[in-house]
N, C-alpha and C. Protein backbone atom coordinates (compact mmCIF):
# COMPACT_ATOMS: atom_id res chain seq x y z
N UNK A 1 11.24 -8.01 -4.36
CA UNK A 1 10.05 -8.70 -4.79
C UNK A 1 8.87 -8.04 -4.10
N UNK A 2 8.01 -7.62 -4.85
CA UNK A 2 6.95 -7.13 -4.71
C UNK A 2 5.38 -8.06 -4.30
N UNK A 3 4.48 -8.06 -3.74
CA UNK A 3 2.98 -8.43 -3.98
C UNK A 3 2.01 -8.25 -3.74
N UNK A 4 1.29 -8.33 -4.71
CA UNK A 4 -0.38 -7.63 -4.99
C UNK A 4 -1.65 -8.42 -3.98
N UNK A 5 -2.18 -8.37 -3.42
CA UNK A 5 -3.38 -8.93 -3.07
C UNK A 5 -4.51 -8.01 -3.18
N UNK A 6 -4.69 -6.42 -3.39
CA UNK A 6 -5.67 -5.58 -3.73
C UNK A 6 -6.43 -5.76 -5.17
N UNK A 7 -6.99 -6.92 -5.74
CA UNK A 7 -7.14 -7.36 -6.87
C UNK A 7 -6.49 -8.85 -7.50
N UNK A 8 -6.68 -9.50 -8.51
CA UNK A 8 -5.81 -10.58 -8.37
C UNK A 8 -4.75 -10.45 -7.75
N UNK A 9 -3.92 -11.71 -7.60
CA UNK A 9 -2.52 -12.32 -6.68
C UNK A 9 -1.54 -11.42 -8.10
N UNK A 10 -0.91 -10.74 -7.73
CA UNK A 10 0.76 -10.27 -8.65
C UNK A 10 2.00 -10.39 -7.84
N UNK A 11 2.66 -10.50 -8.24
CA UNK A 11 4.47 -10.52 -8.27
C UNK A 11 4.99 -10.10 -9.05
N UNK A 12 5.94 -8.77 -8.29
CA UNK A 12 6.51 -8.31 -9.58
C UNK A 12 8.02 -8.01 -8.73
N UNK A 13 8.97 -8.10 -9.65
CA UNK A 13 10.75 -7.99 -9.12
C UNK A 13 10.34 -6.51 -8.69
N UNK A 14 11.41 -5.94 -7.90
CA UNK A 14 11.57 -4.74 -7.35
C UNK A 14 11.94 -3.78 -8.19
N UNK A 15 12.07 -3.86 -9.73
CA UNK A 15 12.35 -3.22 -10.77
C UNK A 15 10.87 -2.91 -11.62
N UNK A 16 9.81 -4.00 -11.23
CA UNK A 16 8.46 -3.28 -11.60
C UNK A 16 8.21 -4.70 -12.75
N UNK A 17 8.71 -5.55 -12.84
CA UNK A 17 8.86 -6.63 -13.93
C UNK A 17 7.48 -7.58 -13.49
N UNK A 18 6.67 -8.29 -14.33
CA UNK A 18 5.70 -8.86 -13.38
C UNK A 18 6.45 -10.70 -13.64
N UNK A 19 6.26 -11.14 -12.93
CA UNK A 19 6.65 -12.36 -11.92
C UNK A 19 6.14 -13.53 -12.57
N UNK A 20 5.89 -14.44 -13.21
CA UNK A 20 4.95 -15.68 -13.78
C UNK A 20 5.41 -16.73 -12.57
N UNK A 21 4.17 -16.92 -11.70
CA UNK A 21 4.26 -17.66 -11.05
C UNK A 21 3.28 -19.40 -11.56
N UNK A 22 3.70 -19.93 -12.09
CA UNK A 22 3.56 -21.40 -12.72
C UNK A 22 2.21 -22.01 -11.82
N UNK A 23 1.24 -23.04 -12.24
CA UNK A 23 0.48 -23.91 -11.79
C UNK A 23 -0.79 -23.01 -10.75
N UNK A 24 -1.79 -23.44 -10.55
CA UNK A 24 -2.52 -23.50 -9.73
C UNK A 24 -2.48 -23.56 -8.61
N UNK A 25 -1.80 -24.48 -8.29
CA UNK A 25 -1.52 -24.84 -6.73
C UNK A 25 -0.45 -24.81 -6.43
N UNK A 26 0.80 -23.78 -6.83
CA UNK A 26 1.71 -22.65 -6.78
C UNK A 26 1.12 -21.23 -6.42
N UNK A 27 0.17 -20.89 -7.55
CA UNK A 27 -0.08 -19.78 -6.89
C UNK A 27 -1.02 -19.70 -5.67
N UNK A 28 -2.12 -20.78 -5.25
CA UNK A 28 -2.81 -20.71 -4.15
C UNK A 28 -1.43 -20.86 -2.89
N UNK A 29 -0.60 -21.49 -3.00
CA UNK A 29 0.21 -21.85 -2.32
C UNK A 29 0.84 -20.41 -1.80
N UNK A 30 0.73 -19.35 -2.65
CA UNK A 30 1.76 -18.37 -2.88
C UNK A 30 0.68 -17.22 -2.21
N UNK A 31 -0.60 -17.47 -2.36
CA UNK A 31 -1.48 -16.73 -1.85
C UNK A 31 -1.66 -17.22 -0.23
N UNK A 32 -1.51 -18.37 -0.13
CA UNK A 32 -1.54 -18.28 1.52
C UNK A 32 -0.50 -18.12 2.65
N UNK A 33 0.49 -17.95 1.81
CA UNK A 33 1.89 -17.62 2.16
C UNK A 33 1.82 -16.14 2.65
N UNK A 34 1.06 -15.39 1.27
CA UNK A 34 0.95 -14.00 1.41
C UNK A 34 0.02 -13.52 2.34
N UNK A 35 -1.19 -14.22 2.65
CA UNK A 35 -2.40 -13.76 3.14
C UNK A 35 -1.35 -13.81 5.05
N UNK A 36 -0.46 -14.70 5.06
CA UNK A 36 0.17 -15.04 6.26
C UNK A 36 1.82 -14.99 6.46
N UNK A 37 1.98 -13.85 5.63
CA UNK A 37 3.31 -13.10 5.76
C UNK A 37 4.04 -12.96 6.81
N UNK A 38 4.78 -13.23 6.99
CA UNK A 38 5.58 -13.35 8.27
C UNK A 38 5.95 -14.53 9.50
N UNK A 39 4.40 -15.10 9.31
CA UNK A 39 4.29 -16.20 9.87
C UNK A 39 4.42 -16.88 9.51
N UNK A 40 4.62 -18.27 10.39
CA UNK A 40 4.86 -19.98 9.65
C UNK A 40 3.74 -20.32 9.43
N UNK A 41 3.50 -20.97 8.15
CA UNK A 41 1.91 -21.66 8.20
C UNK A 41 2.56 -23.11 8.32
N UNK A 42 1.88 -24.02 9.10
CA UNK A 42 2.48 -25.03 8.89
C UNK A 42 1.72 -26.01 7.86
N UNK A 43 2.63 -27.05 7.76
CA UNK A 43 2.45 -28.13 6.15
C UNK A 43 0.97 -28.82 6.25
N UNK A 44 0.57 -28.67 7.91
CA UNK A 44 -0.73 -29.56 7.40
C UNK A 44 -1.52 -28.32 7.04
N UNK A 45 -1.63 -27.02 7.46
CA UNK A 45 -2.42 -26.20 7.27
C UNK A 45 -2.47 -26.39 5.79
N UNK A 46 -1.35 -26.04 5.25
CA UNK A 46 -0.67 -25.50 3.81
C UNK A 46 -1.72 -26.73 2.49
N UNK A 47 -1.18 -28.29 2.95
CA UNK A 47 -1.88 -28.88 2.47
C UNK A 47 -3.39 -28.98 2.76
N UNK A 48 -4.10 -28.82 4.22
CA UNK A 48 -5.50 -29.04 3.25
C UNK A 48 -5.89 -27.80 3.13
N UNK A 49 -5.35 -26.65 2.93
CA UNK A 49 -5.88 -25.20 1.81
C UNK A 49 -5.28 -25.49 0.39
N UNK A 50 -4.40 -26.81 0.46
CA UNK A 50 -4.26 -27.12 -1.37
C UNK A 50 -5.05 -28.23 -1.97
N UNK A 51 -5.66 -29.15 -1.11
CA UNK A 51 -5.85 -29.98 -1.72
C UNK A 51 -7.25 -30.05 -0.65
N UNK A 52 -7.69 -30.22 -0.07
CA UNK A 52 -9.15 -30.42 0.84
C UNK A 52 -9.05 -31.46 1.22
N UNK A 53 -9.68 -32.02 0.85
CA UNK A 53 -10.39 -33.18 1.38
C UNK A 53 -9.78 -34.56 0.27
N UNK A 54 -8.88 -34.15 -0.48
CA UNK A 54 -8.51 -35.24 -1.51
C UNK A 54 -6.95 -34.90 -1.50
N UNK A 55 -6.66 -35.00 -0.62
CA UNK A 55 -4.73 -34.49 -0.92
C UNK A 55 -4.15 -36.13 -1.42
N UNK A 56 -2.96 -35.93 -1.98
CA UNK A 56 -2.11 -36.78 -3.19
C UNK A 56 -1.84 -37.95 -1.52
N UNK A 57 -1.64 -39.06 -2.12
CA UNK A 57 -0.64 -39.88 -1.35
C UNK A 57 0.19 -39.39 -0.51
N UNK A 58 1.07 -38.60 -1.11
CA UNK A 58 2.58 -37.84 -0.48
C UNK A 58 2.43 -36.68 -0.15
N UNK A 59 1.50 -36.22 0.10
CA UNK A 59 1.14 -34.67 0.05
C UNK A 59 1.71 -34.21 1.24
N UNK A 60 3.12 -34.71 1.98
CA UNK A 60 3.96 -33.85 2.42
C UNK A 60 5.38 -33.54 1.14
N UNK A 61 4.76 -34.99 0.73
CA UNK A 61 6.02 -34.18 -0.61
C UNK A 61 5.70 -33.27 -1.52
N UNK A 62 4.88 -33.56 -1.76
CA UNK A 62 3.53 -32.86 -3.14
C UNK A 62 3.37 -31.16 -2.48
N UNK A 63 3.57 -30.95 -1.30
CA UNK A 63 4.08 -29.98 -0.70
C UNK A 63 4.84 -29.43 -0.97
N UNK A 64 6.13 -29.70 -0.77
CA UNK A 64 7.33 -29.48 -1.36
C UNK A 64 7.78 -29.45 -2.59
N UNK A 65 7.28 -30.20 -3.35
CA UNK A 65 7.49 -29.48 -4.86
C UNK A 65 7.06 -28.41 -5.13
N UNK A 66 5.71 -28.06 -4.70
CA UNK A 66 4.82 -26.64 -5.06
C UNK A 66 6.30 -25.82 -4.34
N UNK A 67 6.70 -25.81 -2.96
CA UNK A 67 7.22 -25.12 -2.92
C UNK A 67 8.61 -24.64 -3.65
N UNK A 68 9.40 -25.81 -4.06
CA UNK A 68 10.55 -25.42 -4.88
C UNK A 68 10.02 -24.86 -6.17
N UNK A 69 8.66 -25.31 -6.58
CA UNK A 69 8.55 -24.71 -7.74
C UNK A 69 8.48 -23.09 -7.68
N UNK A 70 7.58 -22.80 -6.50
CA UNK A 70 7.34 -21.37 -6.21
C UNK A 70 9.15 -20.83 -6.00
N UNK A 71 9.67 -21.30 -5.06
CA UNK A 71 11.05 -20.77 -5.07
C UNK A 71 11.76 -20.33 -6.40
N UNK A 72 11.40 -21.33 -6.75
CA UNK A 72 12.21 -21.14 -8.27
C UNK A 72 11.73 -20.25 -9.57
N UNK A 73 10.77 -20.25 -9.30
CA UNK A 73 9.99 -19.35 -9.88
C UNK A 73 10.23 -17.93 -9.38
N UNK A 74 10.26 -17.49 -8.58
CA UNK A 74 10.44 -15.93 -7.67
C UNK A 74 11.96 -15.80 -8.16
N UNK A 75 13.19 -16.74 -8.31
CA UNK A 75 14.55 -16.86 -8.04
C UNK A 75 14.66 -17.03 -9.26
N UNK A 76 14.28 -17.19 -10.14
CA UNK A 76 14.32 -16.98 -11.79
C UNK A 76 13.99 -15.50 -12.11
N UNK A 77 13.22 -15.07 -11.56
CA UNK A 77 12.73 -13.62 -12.04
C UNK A 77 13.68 -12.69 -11.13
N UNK A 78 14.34 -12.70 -9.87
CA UNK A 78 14.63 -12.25 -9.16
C UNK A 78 16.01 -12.59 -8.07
N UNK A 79 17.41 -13.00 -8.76
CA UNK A 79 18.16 -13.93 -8.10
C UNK A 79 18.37 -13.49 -6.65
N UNK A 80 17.98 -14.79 -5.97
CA UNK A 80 18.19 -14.46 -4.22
C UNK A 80 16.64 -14.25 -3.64
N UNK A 81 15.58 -14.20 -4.47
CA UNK A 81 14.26 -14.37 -3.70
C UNK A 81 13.59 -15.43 -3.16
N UNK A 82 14.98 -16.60 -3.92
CA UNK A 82 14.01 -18.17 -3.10
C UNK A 82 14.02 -17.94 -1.80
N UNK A 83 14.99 -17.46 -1.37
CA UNK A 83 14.85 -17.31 0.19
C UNK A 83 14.10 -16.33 0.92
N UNK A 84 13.17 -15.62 0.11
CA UNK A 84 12.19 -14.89 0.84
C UNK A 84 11.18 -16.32 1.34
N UNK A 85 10.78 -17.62 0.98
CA UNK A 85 10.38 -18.82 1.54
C UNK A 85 11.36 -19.27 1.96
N UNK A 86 10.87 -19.31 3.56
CA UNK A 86 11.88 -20.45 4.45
C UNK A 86 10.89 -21.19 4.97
N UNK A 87 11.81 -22.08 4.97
CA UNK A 87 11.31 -23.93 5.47
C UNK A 87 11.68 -23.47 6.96
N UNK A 88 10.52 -24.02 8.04
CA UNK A 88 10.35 -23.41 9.69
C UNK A 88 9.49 -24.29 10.07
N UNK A 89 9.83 -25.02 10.89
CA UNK A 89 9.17 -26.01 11.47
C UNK A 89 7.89 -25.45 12.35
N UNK A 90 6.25 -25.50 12.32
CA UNK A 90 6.28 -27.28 11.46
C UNK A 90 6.28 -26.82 10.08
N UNK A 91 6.26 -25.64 9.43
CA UNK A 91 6.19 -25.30 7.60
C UNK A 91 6.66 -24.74 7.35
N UNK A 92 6.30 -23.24 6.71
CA UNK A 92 6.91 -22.64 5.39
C UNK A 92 6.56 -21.31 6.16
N UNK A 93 7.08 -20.21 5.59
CA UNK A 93 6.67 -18.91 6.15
C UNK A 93 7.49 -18.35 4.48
N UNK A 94 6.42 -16.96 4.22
CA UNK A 94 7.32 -16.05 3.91
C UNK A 94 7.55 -14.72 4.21
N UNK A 95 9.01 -14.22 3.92
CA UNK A 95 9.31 -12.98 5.01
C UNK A 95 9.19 -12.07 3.86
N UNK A 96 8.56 -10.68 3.99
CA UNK A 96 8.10 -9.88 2.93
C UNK A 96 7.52 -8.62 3.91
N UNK A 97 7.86 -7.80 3.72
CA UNK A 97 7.21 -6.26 4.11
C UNK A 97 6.99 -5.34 2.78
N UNK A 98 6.94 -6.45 1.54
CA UNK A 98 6.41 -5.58 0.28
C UNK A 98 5.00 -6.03 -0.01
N UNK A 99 3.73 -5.47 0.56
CA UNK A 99 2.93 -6.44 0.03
C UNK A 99 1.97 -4.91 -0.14
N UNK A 100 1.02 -5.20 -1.13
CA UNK A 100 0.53 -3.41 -1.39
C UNK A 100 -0.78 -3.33 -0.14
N UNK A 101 -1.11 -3.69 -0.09
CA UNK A 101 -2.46 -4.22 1.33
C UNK A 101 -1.85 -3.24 2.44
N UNK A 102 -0.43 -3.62 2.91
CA UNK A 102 0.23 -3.32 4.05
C UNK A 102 0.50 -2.02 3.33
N UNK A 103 1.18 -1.50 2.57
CA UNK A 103 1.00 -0.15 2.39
C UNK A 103 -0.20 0.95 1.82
N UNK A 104 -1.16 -0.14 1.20
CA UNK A 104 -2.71 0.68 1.42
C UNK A 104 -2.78 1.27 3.16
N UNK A 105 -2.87 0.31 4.28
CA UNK A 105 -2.77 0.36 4.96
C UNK A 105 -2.01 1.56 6.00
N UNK A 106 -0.89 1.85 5.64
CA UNK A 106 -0.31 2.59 5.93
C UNK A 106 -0.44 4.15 5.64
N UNK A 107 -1.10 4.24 4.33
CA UNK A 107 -1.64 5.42 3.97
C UNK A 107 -2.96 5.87 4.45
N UNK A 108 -3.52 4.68 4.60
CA UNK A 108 -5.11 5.00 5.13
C UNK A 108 -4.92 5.83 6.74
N UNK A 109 -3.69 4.88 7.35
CA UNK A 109 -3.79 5.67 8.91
C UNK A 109 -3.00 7.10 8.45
């Protein structure tokens, strides 16, 4: 699994396929995941960069759906990428050394 941040957010399988990542607040979800690759962001961060100042009732659950949806979404296009998102206390992290930024990066030095 591949991803873009040099221009809109992309996902594409490691075969070059591009990725449909579902909803709005899937893909912001999926963008701050990316912007913080490697690291855990945790759930309160996660929620108020999804929701501000108006998050849902449950918005530790409302959390968690975005995320199975994102899982499932990556793991539909790509079997075995839900687990590039792991659940890590206190949140979510995802593990990825494909991101094009990091290899802009690499060429620039």
């Amino acid at each position: 699994m591949r991803f873009g941040v040099l221009g809109p957010l992309a996902v594409t399988t490691d075969t070059g396929d591009p990725v449909t990542v579902p909803g709005v607040k899937v893909r912001a979800l999926l963008a701050d995941l990316v912007a913080n690759r490697n690291h855990v962001v945790s759930a309160d961060r996660l929620i108020d960069d999804l929701w501000g100042d108006d998050p849902p009732a449950n918005a530790a659950g409302a959390l968690q759906v975005r995320v199975s949806q994102l899982r499932k979404a990556l793991n539909d296009a790509e079997p075995g990428a839900r687990d590039l998102v792991e659940s890590r206390p206190p949140g979510y992290v995802l593990r990825t050394d494909a991101v094009d930024a990091d290899r802009f990066a690499e060429l620039a030095a």
